[in-house]
Protein backbone atom coordinates (compact mmCIF):
# COMPACT_ATOMS: atom_id res chain seq x y z
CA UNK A 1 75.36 97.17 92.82
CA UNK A 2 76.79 99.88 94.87
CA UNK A 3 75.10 100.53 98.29
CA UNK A 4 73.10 104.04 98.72
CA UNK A 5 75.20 106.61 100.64
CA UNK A 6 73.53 108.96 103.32
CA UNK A 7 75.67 112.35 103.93
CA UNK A 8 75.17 114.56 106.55
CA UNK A 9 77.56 116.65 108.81
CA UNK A 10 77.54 115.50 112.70
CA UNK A 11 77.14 119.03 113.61
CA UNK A 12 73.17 119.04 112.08
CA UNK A 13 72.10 116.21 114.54
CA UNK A 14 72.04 119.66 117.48
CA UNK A 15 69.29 120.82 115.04
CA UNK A 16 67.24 117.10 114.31
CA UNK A 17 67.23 116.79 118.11
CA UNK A 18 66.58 120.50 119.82
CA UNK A 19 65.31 119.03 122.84
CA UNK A 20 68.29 117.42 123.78
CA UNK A 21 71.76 119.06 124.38
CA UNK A 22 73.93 116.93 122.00
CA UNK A 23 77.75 119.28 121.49
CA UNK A 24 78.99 117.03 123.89
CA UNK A 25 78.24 113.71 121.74
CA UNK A 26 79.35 115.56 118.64
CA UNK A 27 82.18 116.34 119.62
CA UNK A 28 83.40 112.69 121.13
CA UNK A 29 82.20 111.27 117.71
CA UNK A 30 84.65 113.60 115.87
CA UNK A 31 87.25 113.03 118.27
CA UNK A 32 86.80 109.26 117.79
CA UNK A 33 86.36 109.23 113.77
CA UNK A 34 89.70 112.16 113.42
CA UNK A 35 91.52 109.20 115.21
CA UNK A 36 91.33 106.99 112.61
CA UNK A 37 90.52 109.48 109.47
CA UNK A 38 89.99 112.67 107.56
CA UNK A 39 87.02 114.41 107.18
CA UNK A 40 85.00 112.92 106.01
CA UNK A 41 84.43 109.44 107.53
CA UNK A 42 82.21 106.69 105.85
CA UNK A 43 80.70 104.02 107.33
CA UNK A 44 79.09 100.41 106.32
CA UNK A 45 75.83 100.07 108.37
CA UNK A 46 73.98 96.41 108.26
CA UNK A 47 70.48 97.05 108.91
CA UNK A 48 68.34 93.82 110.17
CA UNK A 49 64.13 94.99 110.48
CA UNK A 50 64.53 98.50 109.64
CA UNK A 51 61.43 99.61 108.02
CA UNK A 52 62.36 103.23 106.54
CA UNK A 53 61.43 104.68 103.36
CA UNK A 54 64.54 105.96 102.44
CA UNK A 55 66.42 102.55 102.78
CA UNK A 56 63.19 100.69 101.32
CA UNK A 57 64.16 97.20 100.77
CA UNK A 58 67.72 97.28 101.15
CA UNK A 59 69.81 95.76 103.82
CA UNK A 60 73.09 98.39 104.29
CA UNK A 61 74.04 101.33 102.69
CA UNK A 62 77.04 103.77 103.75
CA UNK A 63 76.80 106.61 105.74
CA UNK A 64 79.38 109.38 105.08
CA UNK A 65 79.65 111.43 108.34
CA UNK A 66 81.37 115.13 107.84
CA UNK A 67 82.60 117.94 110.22
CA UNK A 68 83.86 121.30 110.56
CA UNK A 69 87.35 122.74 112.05
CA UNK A 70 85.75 124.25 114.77
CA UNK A 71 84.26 120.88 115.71
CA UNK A 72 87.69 118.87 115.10
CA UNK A 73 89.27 121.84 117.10
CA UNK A 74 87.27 121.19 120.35
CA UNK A 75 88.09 117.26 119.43
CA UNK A 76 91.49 118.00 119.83
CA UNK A 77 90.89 118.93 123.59
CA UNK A 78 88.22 116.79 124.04
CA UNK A 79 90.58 113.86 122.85
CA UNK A 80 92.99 115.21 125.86
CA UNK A 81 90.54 115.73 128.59
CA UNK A 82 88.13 112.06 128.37
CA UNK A 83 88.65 108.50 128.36
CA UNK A 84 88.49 106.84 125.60
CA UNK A 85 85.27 104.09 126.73
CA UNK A 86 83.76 106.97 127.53
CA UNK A 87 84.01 108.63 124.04
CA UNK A 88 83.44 105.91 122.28
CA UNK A 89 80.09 105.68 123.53
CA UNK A 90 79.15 109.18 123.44
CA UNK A 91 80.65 109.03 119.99
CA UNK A 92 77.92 106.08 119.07
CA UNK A 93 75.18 108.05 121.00
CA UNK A 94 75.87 111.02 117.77
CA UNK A 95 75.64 108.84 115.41
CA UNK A 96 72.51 107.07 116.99
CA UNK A 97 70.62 110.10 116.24
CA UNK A 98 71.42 110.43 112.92
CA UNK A 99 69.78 107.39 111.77
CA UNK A 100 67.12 108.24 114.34
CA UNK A 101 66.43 111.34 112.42
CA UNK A 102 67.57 110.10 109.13
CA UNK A 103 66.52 106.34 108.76
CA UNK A 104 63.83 105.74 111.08
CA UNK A 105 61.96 108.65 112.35
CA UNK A 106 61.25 108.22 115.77
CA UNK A 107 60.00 111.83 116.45
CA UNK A 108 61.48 113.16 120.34
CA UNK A 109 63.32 111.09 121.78
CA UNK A 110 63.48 111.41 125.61
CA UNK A 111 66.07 109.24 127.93
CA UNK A 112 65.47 106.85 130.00
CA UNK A 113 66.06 106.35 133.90
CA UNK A 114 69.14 104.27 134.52
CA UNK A 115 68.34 100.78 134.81
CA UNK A 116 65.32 100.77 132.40
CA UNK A 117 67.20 98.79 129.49
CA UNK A 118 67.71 101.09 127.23
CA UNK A 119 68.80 104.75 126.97
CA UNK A 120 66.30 106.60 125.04
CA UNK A 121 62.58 105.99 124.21
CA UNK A 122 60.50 107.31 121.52
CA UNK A 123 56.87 108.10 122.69
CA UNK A 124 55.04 108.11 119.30
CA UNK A 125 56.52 105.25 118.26
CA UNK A 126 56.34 103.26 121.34
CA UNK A 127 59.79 102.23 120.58
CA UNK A 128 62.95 102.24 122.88
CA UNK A 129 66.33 102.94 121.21
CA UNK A 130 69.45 101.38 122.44
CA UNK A 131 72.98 102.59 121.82
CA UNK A 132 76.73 101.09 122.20
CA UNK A 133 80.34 101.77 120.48
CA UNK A 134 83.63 99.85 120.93
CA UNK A 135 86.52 99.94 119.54
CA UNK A 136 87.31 96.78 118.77
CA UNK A 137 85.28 95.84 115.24
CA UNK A 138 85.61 91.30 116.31
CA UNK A 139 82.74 92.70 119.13
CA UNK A 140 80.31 94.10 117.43
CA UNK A 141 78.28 90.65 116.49
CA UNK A 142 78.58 89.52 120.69
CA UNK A 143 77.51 93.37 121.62
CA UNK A 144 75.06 94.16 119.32
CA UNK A 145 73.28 90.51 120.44
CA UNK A 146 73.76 91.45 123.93
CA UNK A 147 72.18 94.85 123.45
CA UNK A 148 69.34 93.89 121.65
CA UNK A 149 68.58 90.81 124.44
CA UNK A 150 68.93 93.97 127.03
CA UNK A 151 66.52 96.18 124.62
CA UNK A 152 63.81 93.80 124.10
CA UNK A 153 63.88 93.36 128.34
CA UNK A 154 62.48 96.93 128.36
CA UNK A 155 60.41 97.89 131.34
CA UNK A 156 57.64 99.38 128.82
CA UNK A 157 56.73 96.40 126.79
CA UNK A 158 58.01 98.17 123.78
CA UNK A 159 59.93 97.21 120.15
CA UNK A 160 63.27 98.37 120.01
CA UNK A 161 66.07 99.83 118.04
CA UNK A 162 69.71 99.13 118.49
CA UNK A 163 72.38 100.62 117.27
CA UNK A 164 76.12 99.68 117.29
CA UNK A 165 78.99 101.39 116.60
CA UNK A 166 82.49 99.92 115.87
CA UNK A 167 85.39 102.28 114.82
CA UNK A 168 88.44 100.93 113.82
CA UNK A 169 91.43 101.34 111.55
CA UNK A 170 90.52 98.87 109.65
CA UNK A 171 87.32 100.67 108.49
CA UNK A 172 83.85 101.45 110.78
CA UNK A 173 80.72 99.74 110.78
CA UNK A 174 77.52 99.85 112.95
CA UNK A 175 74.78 97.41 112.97
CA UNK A 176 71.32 99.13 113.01
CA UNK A 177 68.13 96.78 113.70
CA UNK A 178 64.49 96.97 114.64
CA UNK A 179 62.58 94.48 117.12
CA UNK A 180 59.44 93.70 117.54
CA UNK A 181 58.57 92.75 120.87
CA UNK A 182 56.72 89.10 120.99
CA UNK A 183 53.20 89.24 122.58
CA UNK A 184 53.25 86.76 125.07
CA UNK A 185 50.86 83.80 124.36
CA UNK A 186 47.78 83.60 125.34
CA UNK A 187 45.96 81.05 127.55
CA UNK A 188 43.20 79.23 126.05
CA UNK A 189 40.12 80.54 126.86
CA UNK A 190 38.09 78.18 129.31
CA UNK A 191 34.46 77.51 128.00
């Protein structure tokens, strides 16, 4: 059975998250994906504890990720002017808040303070969302482990999200899960 396939263009995530000034991230992401394809780019996304309504019971589906000349323009010199580590992660950061918006509405996200674990946290859903991209797809398993170990250490007691990007030539994927915090156990009561 074929997986479901989500379609947006990377430009729209501006709109999902108005708050938030995101050109920057949209832009890296289309510099990143032009690298390795044509508009437009698809990619296989593993989810692991997602509850979403859209996704219902299954585990992946593909998300097919568009944009415009203008964007692939400012790419161009984006490409030209930034590190690559850094792009890559801005990159994942775009495509963070799609399925933020998309899969798993988390309502406004608002970032966190360096050193908190995690870079964005949604208040009404007491959830913390945690974002990484590499190029290099034989990472993804170690990183995405290591992020969600680093999410779960949260300074707010919160579940968390993590999402992680991998672009490569050899196609893209990002692994998109959902935590639940453990409550710690109680003592017995003393009678």
């Amino acid at each position: 059975m074929a997986l479901r396939t989500l379609r947006c263009a990377v430009e729209e995530i501006a709109a999902w998250h108005p708050q938030m000034f995101l050109e920057p991230h949209i832009v890296a992401c289309v510099a990143v994906m032009s690298h390795y394809s044509d508009s437009p780019t698809m990619f296989e996304v593993e989810c692991e504890g997602i509850a979403s309504r859209w996704l219902g019971k299954e585990k992946g589906f593909t998300l097919e990720v568009s944009w415009t000349e203008e964007t692939a323009n400012k790419a161009n010199r984006l490409r030209v002017t930034v590190q690559s580590k850094p792009l890559v992660e801005m990159a994942a950061v775009a495509l963070a808040m799609i399925l933020a918006y998309r899969i798993v509405p988390l309502g406004q996200l608002d970032m966190t303070d360096y050193g908190e674990r995690a870079d964005y946290r949604s208040l009404s859903a007491s959830t913390v969302l945690e974002i990484s991209g590499t190029e290099t797809i034989r990472e993804l398993g170690r990183r995405h482990r290591d992020k969600v170990a680093q999410a779960l250490a949260n300074p707010f007691g919160w579940d968390a999200c993590v999402v992680v990007c991998a672009f490569s030539s050899r196609g893209h994927r990002i692994r998109f899960s959902g935590h639940r915090l453990e409550e710690p156990a109680h003592g017995e009561s003393e009678g």
